[in-house]
Protein backbone atom coordinates (compact mmCIF):
# COMPACT_ATOMS: atom_id res chain seq x y z
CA UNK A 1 -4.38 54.73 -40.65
CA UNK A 2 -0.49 53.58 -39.35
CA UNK A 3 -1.62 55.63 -35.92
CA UNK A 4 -4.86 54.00 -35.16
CA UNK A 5 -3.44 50.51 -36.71
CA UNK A 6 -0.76 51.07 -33.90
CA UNK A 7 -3.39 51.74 -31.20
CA UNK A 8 -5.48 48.81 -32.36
CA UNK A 9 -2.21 46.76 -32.10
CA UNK A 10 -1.52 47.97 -28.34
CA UNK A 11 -4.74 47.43 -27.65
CA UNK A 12 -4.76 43.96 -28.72
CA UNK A 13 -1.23 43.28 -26.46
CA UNK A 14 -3.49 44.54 -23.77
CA UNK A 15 -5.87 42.41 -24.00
CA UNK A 16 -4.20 38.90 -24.46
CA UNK A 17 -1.78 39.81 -21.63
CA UNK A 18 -4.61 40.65 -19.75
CA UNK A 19 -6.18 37.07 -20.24
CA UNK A 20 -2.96 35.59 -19.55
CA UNK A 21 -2.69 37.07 -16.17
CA UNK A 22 -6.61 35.85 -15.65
CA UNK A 23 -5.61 32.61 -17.00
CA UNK A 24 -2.52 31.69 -15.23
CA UNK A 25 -1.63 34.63 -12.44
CA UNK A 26 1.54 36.39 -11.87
CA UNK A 27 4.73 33.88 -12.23
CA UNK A 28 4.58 33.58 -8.30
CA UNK A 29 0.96 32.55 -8.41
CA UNK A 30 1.54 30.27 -11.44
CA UNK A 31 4.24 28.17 -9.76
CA UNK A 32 2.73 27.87 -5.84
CA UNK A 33 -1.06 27.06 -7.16
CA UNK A 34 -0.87 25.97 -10.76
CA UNK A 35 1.65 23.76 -10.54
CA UNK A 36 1.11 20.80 -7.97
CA UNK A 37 3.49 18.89 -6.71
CA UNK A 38 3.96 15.31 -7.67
CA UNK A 39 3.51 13.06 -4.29
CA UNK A 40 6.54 11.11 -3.27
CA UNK A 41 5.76 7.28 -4.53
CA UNK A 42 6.57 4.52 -1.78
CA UNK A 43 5.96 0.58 -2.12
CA UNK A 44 5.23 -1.63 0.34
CA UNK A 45 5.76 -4.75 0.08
CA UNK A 46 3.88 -7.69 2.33
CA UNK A 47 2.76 -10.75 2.68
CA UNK A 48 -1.01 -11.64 4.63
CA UNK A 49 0.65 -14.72 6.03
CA UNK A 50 4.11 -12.58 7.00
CA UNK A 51 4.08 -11.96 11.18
CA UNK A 52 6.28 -9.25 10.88
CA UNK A 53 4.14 -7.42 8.08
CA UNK A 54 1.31 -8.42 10.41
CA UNK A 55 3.24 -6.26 13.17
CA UNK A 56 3.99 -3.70 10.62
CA UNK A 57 0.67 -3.07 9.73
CA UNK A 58 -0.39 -0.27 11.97
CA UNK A 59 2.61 1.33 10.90
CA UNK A 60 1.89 0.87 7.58
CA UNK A 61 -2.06 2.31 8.15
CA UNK A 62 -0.37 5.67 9.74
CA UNK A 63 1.45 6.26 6.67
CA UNK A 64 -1.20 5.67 4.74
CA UNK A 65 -3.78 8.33 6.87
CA UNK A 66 -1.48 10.87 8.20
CA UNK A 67 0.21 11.39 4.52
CA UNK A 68 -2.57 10.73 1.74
CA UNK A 69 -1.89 14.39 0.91
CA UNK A 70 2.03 14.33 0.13
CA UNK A 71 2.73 10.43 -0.42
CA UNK A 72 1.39 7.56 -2.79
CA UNK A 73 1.92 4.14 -0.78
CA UNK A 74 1.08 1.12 -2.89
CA UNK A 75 0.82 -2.17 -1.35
CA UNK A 76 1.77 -5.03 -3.32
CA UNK A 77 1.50 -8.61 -2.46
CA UNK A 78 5.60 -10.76 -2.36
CA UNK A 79 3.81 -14.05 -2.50
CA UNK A 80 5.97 -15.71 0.25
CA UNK A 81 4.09 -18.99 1.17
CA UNK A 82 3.79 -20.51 -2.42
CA UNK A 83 4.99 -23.64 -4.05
CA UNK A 84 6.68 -25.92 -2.33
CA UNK A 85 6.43 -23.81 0.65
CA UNK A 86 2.53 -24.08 0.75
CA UNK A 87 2.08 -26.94 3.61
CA UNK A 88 0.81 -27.82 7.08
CA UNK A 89 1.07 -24.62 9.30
CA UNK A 90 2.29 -27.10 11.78
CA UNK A 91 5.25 -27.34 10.10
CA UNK A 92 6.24 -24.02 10.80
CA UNK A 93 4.46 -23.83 13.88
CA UNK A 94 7.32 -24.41 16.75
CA UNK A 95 9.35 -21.35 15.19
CA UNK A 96 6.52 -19.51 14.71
CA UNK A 97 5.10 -19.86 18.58
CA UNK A 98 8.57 -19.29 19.82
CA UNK A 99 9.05 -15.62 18.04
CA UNK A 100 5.41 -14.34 18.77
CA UNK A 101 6.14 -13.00 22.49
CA UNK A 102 9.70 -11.00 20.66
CA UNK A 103 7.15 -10.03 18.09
CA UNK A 104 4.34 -8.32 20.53
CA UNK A 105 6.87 -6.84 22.12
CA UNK A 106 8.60 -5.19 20.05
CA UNK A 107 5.70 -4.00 17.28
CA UNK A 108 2.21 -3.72 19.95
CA UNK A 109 0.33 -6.23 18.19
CA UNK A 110 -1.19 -9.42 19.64
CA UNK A 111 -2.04 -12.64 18.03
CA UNK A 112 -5.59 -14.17 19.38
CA UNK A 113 -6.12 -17.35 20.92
CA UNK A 114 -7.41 -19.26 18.35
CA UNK A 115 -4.61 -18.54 15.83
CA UNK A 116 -2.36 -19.59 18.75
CA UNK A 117 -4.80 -23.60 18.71
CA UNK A 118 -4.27 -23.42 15.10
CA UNK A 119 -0.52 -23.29 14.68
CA UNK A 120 -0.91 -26.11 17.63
CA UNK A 121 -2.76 -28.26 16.11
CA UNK A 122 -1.19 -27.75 13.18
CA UNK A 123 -3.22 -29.44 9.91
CA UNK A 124 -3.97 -26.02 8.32
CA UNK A 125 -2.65 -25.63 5.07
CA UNK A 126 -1.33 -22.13 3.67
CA UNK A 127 -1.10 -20.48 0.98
CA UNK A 128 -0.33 -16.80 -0.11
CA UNK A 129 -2.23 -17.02 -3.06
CA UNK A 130 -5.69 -16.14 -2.37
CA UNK A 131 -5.33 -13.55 -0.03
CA UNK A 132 -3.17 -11.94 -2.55
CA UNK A 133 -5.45 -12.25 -5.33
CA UNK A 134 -8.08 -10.49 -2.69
CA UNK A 135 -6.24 -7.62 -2.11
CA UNK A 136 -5.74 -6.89 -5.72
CA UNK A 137 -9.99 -7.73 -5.84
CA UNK A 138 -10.22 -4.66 -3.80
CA UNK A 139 -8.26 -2.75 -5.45
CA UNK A 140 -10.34 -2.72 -8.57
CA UNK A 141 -13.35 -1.70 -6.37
CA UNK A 142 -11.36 1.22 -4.24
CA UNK A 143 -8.77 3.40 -4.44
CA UNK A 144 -8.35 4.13 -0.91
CA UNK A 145 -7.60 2.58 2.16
CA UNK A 146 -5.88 -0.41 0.39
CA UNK A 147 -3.03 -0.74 3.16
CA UNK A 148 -6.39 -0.75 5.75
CA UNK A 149 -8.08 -4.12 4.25
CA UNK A 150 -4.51 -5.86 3.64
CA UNK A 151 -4.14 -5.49 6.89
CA UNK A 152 -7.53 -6.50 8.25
CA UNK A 153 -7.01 -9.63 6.39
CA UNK A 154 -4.12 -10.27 8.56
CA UNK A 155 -5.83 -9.43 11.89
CA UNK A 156 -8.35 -11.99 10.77
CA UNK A 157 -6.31 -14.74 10.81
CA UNK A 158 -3.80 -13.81 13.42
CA UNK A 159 -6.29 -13.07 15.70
CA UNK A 160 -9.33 -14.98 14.68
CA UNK A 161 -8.28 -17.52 12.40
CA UNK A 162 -10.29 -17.09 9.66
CA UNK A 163 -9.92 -19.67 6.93
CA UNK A 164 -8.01 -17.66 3.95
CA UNK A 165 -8.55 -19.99 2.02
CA UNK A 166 -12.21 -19.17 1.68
CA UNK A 167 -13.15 -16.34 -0.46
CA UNK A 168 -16.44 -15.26 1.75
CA UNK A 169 -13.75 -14.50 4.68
CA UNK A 170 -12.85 -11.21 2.08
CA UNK A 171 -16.35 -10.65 1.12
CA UNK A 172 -17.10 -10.20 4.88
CA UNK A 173 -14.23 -7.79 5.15
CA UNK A 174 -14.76 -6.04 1.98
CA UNK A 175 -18.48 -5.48 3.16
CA UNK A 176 -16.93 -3.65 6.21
CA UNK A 177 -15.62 -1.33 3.33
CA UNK A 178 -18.76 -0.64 1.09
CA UNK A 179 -18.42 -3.15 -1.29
CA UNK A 180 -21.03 -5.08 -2.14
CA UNK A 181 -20.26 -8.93 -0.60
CA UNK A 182 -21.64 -10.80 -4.04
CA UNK A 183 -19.98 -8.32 -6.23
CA UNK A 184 -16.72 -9.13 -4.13
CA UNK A 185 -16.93 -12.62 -4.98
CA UNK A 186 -18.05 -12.94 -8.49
CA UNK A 187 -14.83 -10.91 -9.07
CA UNK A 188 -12.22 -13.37 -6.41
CA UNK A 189 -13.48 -16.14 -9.03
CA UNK A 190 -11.95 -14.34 -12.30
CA UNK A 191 -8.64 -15.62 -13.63
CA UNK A 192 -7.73 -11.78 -13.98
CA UNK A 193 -7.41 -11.34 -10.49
CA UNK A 194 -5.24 -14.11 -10.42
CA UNK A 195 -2.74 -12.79 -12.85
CA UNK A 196 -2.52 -9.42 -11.15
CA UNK A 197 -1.57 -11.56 -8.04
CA UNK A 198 1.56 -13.25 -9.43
CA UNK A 199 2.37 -10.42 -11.47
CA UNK A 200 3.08 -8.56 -8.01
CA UNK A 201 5.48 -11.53 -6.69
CA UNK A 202 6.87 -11.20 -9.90
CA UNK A 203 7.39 -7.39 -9.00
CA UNK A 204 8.32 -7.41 -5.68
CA UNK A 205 11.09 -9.99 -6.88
CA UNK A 206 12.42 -7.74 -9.66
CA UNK A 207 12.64 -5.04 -7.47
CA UNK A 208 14.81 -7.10 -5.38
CA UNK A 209 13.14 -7.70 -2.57
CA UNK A 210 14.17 -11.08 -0.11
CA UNK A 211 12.11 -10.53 3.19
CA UNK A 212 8.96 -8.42 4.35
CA UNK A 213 8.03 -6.14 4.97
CA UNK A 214 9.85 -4.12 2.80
CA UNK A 215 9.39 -0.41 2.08
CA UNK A 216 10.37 0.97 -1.18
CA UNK A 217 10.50 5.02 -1.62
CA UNK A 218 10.81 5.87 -5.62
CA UNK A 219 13.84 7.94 -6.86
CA UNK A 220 15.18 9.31 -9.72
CA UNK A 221 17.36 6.22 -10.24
CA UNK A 222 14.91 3.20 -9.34
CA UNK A 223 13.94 2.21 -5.99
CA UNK A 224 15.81 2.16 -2.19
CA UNK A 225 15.23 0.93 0.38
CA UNK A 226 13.31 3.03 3.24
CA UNK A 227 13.11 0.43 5.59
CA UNK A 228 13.67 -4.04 5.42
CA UNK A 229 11.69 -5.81 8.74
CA UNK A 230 9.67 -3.93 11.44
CA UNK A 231 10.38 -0.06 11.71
CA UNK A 232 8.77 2.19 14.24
CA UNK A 233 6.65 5.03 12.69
CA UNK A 234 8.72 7.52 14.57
CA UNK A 235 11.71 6.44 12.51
CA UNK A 236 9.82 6.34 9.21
CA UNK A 237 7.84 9.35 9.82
CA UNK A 238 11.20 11.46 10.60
CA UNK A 239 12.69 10.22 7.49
CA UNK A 240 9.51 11.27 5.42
CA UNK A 241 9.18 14.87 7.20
CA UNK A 242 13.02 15.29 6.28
CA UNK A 243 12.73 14.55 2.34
CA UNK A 244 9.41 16.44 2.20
CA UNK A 245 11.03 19.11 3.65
CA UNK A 246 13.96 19.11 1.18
CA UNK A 247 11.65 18.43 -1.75
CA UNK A 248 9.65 21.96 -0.36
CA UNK A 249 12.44 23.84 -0.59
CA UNK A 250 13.65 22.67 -4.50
């Protein structure tokens, strides 16, 4: 009875360690398949009626493509035009025309001719608000590609001049992204949307942030900053290969 009690015991170690190994591999397998890596977590920080964020938006987009697999960018909305500072784009307008040629120059983008008659004749009022409250619209509906329709709002205005003050200029765009146009508006109408709007100024000012566009990369201790105004993707992307790379070999 004690022998075959013994057998049936080694039998029985057998057997579970033999599930275990189905279950979860070798240790080796267990850590490099099991186990996945969490994705480094970056902010970024922009305003739709921001140049420079305008500029930085193809930037932005290659970030978001090239390194869905290995990074989290969020976009949030820093609310810069609001308040007092909502008024007559003509207000704005000489400094604005005098720093577009540094501005194509130095980030590739161009601003069309009819933003260019807008700024000159100068009645349009804006506002940061609804745009803002757009982008977080979408994000209810996707998950993806967030970074993408922020900035197509921007190239419709700095290149077209859409009125952003009307919400079928979204519902347009969002169409261009699978979402159904009426859908798109019922929701720009709801006060929740709203909410989630200032609630990001509200966040991008606690996290400390003064001018955009502003990239944020997550540590252990809070946030730093990656990069404050236009930044080549070059010099981002070499930055994100290096810390990847470090983070590989932990």
């Amino acid at each position: 009875m004690i022998v075959y009690s013994i057998q049936l015991m080694k039998k029985s170690i057998l057997y579970i360690s033999f599930l275990v190994i189905i279950v979860f591999g070798t240790s080796s397998g267990f850590n490099h398949s099991l186990i996945k890596k969490e994705k480094m977590k970056l902010i970024y920080i922009y305003d739709p009626l921001c140049g420079w964020c305008y500029g930085f938006g193809p930037v932005a987009e290659k970030i978001e493509q090239n390194y869905s697999e290995t990074v989290d960018l969020e976009i949030i909305s820093g609310g810069m035009i609001m308040g007092d500072r909502i008024a007559p784009v003509g207000n704005m307008a000489e400094y604005i025309l005098s720093a577009i040629p540094r501005l194509q120059k130095t980030t590739g983008v161009t601003f069309g001719a009819p933003y260019i008659e807008l700024l000159k004749e100068g009645t349009y009022v804006t506002s940061s608000e609804k745009p803002s409250v757009a982008l977080c619209v979408y994000k209810s509906f996707k998950a993806d590609r967030r970074v993408e329709f922020a900035h197509s709002i921007q190239k419709s205005f700095f290149v077209e001049a859409k009125d952003l003050n009307q919400d079928s200029v979204y519902a347009n765009i969002a169409a261009k992204f699978g979402i159904d146009r009426e859908q798109f508006l019922t929701r720009m109408q709801e006060p929740e949307y709203l909410k989630q709007a200032h609630a990001e100024f509200k966040r991008a000012a606690d996290l400390g942030v003064t001018g955009f566009p502003t990239l944020l990369q997550k540590q252990q201790t809070g946030y730093v900053k990656l990069s404050e105004g236009y930044t080549s993707y070059e010099s981002i992307e070499k930055h994100l290969q290096k810390q990847l790379k470090s983070e590989g070999a932990q």
